[in-house]
Protein backbone atom coordinates (compact mmCIF):
# COMPACT_ATOMS: atom_id res chain seq x y z
CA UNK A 1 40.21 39.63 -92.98
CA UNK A 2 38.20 38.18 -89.96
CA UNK A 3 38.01 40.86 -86.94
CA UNK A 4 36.97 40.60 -83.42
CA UNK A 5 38.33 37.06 -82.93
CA UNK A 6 37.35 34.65 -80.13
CA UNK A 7 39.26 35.70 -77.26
CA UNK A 8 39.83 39.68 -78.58
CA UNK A 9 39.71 41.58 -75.43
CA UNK A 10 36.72 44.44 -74.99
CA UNK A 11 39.25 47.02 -75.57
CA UNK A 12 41.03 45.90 -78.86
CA UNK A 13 37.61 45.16 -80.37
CA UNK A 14 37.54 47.40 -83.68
CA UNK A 15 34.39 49.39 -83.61
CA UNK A 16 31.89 50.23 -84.49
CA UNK A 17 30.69 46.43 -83.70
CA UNK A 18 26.96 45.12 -82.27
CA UNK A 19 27.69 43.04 -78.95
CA UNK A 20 25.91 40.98 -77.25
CA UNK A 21 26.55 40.77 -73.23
CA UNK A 22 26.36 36.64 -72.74
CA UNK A 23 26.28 36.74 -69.37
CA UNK A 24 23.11 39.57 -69.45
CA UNK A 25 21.08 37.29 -72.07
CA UNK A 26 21.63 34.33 -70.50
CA UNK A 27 19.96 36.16 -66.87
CA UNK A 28 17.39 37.60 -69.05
CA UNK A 29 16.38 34.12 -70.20
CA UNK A 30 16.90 32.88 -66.98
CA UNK A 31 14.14 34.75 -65.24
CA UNK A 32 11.64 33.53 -67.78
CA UNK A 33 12.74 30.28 -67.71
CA UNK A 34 12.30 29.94 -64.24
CA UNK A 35 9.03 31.74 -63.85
CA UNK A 36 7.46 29.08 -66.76
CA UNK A 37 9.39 26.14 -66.51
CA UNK A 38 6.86 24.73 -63.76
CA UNK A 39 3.99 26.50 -65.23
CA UNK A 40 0.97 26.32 -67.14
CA UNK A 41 2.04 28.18 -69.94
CA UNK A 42 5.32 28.41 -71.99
CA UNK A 43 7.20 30.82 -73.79
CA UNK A 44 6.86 30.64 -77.55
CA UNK A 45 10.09 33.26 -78.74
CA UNK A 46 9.36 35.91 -80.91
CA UNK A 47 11.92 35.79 -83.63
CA UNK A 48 11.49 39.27 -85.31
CA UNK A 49 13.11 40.43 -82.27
CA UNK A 50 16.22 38.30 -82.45
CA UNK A 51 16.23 37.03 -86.00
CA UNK A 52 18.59 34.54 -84.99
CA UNK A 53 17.86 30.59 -84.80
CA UNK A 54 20.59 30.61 -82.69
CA UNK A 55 19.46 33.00 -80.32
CA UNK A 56 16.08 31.69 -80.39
CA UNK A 57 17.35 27.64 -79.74
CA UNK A 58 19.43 28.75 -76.28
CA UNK A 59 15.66 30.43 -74.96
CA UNK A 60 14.63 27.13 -75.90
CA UNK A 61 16.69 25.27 -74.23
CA UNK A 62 17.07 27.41 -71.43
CA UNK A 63 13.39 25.60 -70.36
CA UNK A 64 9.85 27.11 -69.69
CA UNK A 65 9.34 27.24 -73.90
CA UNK A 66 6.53 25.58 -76.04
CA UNK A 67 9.84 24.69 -78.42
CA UNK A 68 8.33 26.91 -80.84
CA UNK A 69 8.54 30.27 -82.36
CA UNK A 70 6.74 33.44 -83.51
CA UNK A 71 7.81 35.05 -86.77
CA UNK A 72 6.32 38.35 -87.83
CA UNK A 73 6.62 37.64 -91.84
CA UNK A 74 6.97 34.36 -93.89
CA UNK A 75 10.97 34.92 -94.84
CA UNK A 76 11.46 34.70 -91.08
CA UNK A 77 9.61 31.79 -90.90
CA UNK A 78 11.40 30.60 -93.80
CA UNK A 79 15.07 31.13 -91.71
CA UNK A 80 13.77 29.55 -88.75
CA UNK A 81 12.51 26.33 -90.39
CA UNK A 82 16.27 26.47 -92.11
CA UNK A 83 17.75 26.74 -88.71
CA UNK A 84 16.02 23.74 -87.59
CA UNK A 85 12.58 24.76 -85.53
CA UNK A 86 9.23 22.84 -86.95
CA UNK A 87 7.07 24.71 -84.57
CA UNK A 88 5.62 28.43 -85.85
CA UNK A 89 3.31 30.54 -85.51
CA UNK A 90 3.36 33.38 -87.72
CA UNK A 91 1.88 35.78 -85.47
CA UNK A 92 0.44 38.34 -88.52
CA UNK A 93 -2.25 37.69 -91.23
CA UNK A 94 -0.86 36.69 -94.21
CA UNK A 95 -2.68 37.45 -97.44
CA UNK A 96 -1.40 37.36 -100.78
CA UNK A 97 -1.35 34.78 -103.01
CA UNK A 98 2.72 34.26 -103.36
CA UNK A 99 3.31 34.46 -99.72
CA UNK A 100 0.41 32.04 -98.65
CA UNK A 101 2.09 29.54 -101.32
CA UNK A 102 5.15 29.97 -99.60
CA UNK A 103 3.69 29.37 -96.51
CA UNK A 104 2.28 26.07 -97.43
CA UNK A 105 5.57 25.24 -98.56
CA UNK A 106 6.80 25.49 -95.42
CA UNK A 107 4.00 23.59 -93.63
CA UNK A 108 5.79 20.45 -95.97
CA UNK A 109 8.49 20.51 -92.83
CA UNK A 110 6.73 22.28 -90.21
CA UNK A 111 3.87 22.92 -87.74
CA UNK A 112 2.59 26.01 -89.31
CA UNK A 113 0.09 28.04 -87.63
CA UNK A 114 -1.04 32.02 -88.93
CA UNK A 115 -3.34 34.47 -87.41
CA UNK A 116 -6.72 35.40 -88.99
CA UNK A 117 -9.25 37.84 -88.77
CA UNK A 118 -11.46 38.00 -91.78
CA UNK A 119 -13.47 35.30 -93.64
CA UNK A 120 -11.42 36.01 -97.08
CA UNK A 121 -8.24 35.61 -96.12
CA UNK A 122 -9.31 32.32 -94.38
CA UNK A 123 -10.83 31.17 -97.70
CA UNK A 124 -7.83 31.66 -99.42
CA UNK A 125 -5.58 29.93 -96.64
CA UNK A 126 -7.88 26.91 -96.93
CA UNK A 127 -7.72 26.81 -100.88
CA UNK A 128 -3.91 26.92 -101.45
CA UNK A 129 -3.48 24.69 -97.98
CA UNK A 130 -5.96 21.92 -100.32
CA UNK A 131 -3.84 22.68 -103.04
CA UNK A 132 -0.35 21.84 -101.55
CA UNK A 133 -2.38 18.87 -99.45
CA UNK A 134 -1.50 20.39 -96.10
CA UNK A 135 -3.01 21.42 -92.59
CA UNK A 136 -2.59 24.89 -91.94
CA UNK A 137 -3.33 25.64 -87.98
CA UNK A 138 -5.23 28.97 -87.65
CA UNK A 139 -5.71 31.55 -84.71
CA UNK A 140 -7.83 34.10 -84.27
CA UNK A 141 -6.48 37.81 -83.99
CA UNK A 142 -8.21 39.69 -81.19
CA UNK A 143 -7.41 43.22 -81.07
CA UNK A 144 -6.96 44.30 -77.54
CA UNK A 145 -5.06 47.66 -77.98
CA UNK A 146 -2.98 47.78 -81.56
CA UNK A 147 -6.05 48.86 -83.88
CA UNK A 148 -3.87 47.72 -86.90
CA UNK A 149 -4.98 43.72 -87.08
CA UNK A 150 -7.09 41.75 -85.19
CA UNK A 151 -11.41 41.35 -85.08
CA UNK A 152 -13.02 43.55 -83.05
CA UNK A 153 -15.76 41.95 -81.72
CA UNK A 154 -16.11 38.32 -79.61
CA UNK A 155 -18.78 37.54 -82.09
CA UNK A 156 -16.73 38.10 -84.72
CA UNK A 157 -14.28 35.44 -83.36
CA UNK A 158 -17.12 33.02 -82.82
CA UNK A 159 -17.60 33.25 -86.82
CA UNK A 160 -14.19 33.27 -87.43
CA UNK A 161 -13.61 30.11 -85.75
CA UNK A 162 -16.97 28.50 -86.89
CA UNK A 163 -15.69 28.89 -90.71
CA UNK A 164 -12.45 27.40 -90.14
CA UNK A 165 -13.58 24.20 -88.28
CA UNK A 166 -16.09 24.03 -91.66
CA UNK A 167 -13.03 24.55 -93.81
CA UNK A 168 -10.39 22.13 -95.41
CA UNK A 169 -6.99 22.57 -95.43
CA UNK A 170 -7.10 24.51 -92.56
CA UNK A 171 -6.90 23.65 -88.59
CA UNK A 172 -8.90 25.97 -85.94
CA UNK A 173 -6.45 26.29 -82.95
CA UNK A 174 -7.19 28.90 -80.74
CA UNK A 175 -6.69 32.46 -80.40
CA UNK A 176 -4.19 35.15 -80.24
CA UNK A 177 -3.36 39.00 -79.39
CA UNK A 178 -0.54 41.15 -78.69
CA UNK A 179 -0.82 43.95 -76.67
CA UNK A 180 1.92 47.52 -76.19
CA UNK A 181 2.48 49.65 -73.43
CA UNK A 182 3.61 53.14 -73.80
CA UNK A 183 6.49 54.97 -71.87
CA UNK A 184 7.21 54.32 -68.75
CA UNK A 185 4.48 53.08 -66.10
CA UNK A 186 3.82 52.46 -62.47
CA UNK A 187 4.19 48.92 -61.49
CA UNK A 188 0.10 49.26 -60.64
CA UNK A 189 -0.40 50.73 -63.45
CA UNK A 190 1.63 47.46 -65.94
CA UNK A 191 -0.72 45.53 -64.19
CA UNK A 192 -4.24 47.33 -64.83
CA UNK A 193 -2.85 48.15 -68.25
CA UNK A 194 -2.37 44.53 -68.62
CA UNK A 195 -4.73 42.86 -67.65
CA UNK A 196 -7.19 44.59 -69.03
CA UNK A 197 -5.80 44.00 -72.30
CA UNK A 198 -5.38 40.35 -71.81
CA UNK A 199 -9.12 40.31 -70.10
CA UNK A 200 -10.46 41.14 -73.93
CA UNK A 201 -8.54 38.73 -75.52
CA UNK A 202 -9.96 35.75 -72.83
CA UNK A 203 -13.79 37.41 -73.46
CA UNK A 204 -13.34 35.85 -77.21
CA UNK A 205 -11.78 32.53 -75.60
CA UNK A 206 -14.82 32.18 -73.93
CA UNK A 207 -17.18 33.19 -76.49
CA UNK A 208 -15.89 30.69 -79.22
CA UNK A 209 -16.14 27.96 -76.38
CA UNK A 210 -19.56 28.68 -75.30
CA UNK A 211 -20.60 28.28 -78.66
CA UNK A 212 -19.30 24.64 -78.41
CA UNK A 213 -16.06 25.15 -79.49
CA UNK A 214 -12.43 23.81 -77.82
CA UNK A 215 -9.80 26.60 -77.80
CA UNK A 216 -6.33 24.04 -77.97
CA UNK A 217 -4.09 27.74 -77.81
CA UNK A 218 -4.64 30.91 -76.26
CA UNK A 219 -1.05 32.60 -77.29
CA UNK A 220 -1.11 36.17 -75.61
CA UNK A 221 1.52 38.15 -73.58
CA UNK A 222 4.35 39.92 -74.28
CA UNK A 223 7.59 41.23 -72.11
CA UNK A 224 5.88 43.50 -70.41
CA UNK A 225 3.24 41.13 -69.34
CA UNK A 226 5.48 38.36 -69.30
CA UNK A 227 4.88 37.47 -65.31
CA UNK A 228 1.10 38.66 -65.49
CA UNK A 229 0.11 36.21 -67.33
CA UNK A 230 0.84 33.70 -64.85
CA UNK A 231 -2.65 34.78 -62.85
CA UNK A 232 -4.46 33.31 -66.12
CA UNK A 233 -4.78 29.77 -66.01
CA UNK A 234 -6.33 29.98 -69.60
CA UNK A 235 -3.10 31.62 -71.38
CA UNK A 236 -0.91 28.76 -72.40
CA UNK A 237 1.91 30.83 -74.15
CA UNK A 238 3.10 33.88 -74.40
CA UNK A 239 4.86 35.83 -77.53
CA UNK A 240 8.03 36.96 -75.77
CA UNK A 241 10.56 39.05 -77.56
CA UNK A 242 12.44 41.91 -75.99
CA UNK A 243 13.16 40.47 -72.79
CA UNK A 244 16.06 38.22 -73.91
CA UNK A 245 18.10 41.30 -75.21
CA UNK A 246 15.93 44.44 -73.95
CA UNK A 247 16.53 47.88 -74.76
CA UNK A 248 15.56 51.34 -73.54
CA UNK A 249 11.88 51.21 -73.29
CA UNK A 250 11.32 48.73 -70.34
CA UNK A 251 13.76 49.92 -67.68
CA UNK A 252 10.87 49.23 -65.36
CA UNK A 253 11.18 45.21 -65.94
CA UNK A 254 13.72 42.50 -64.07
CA UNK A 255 15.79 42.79 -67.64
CA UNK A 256 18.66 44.12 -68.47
CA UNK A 257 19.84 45.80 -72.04
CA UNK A 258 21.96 42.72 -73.32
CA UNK A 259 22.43 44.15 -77.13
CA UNK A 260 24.51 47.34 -77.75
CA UNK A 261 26.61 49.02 -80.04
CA UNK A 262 30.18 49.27 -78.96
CA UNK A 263 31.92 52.61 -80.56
CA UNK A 264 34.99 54.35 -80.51
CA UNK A 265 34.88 58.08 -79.10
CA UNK A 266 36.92 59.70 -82.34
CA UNK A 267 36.58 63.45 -81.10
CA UNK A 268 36.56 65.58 -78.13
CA UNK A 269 36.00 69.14 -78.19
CA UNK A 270 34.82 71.17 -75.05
CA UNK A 271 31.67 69.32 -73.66
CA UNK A 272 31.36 67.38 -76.83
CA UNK A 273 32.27 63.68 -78.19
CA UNK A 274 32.10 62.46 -81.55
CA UNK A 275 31.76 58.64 -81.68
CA UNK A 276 31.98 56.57 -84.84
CA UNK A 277 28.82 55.00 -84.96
CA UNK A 278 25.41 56.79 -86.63
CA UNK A 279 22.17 56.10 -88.37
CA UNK A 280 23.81 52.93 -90.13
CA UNK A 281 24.70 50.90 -86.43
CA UNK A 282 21.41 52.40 -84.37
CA UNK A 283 17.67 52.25 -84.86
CA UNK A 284 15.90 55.11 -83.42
CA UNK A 285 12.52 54.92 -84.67
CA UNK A 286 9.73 57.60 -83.79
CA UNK A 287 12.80 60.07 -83.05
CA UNK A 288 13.49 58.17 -80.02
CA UNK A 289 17.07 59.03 -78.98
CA UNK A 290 19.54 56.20 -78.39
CA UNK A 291 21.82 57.22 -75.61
CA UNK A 292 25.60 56.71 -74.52
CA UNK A 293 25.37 53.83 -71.56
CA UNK A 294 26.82 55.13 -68.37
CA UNK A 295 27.28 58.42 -69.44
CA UNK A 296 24.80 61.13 -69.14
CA UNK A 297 24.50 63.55 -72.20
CA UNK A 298 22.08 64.70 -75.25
CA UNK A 299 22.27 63.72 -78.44
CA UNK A 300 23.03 67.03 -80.95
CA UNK A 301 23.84 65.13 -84.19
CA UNK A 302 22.98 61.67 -85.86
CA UNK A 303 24.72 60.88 -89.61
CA UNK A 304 25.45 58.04 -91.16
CA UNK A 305 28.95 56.82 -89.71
CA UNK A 306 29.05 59.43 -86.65
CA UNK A 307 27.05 60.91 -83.81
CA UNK A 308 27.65 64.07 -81.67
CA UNK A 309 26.65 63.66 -78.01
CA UNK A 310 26.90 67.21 -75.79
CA UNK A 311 28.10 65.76 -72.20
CA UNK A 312 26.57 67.02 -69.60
CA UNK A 313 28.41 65.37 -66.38
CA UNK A 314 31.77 66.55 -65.21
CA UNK A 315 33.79 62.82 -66.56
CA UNK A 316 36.32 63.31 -68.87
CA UNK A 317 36.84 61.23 -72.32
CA UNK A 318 39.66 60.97 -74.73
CA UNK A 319 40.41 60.36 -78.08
CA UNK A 320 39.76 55.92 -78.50
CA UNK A 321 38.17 55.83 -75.52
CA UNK A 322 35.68 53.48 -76.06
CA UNK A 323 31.79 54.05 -75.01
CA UNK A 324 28.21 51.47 -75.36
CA UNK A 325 25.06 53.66 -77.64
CA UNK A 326 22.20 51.65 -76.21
CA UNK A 327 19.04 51.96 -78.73
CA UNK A 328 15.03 52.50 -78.18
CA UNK A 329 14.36 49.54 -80.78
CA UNK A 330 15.85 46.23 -80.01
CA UNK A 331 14.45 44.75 -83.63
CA UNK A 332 15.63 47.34 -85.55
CA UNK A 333 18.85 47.45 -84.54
CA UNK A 334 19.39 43.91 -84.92
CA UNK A 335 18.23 44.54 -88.49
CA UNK A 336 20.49 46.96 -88.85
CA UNK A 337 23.57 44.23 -88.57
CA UNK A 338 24.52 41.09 -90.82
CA UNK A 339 26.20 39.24 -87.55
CA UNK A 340 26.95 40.38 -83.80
CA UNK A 341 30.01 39.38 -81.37
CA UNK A 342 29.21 37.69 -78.25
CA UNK A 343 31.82 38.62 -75.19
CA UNK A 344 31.49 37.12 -71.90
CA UNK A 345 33.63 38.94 -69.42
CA UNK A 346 34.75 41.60 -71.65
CA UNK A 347 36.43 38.93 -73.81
CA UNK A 348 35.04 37.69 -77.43
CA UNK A 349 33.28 34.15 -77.33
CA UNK A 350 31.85 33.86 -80.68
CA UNK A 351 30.80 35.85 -83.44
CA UNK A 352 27.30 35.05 -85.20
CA UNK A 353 25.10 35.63 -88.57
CA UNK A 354 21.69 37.46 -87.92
CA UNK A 355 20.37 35.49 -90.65
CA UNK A 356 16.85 36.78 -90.36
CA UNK A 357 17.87 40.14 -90.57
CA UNK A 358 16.15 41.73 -93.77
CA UNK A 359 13.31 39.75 -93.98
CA UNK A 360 10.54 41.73 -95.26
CA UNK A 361 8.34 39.74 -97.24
């Protein structure tokens, strides 16, 4: 039986259901799209935060994108060449044997591009890209403030990229890093934070092209750095993800939360609601705590199908009273879901798969 129908108002929507807030994405893209379109640099979507091609063409054809996209793993690159995009950059090393055939399978339909940072791997991307007779592009990792991938040094990049332009099979096209920011943070401080981050990943630029080098892509940036980049006339895309759906961790930037779980409140009792939505609808990694929208209150319970929120304002809620948990992990909580509804106005416009939800390998 199909639920949540095109034009099913807000209210008669049968919960618990993942929404998605047109008009609020379609801002969220906006603002990018405006700051890039007459830009230097473009956005290149990061897909492991939407996992949707169809999410990922309308930032594309909002404007200010490269056309391409950034997967995290090679099964996400694997939906978005399905979905119709030929431009990728797996923004991750990949490194055994079965996903880097896979990979060259792919580069069969698509521009294929993967970070490196260590000779091996790059010996072994060259190899199975001469075995499958095509060009993988490759960019260099710089870690700037992860410490999980990434080399560590600018002379390390130099020899990174000096082995790949001696390699076949493989293409040497720039360099890459992805930076975090914790909690929340001054608008000075984004700023320092960022571009001090973004400042190591441009010392390697310049390293690899003083040693006689051309760096074609220098793909850095992220939603919290998404207008900072702008001062860098070097940068010529950035790995956006959050931004076009948001949740709790940026209330600092010009987004808004677009994604949310709509429940039903199933209990009251005293200053407590029960809603029907738990650990199965939300991500809260880290023992961040998702929170009611609108509604201040704590969180005293988390299963499976329910959550227990203690309300701590004077409003009062009933029985099917409706109520938006808003999560700390955009990604996850799109993994979480095999399709979301899209309403516009408080009405249902659409209903779509989340076909790259899942996609661990």
């Amino acid at each position: 039986m199909m639920i949540n129908k095109i034009g099913t108002n807000l209210k008669n929507i049968e919960t618990p259901e993942l929404i998605i807030d047109l008009d609020i994405l379609d801002a969220n893209v906006n603002t990018v799209s405006k700051a890039y379109s007459d830009s230097h640099l473009k956005m290149r979507a990061h897909t492991k935060n939407l996992k949707s091609p169809y999410l990922a063409r309308r930032q594309v054809e909002a404007g200010g994108s490269n056309g391409g996209v950034c997967t995290a793993k090679v099964s996400e690159a694997e939906v978005m060449v399905e979905g119709g995009f030929d431009n990728i950059l797996i923004a991750n090393q990949v490194v055994s044997d079965d996903k880097i055939e896979r990979l060259c399978s792919l580069a069969k339909f698509a521009d294929m591009k993967v970070g490196i940072d260590n000779i091996d791997n790059l010996n072994n991307l060259s190899k199975f890209a001469i075995k499958h007779n095509v060009i993988l592009g490759v960019l260099v990792e710089i870690n700037t403030s992860m410490f999980r991938c990434g080399v560590r040094s600018p002379d390390l990049a130099v020899e990174l990229a000096k082995r790949a332009i001696e390699l076949e099979g493989v293409n040497f096209k720039g360099v890459m890093s992805h930076q975090s920011i914790k909690g929340y943070t001054t608008e000075e401080e984004r700023w320092k934070i960022g571009e001090e981050y973004i400042d190591i990943c441009l010392e390697s630029k310049r390293a690899i092209e003083e040693a006689g080098m051309d760096v074609e892509i220098v793909s850095t940036g992220e939603t919290f750095t998404f207008d900072i980049v702008l001062k860098y006339p070097e940068i010529t895309e950035v790995q956006g993800g959050t931004y076009a759906l948001m949740d709790l961790n940026y209330p600092y930037m010009p987004f808004d939360i677009a994604v949310k779980v709509l429940t039903t409140i199933v209990d009251v009792d005293d200053d407590k609601i029960t809603i029907d939505a738990g650990n199965k609808c939300i991500a809260a990694p880290n023992n961040a705590t998702p929170l009611i929208e609108g509604v201040k209150s704590d969180l005293v319970e988390m299963g499976l199908d329910y959550s227990v929120h203690k309300i701590l304002d004077d409003k009062k809620y009933n029985i099917g009273d409706k109520v938006y948990l808003l999560t700390t992990h955009e990604d996850g909580l799109m993994n979480r879901w095999d399709k979301f509804v899209g309403i516009r106005d408080e009405i249902v416009e659409g209903s779509w798969d989340i076909l790259g939800r899942g996609c661990h390998h």
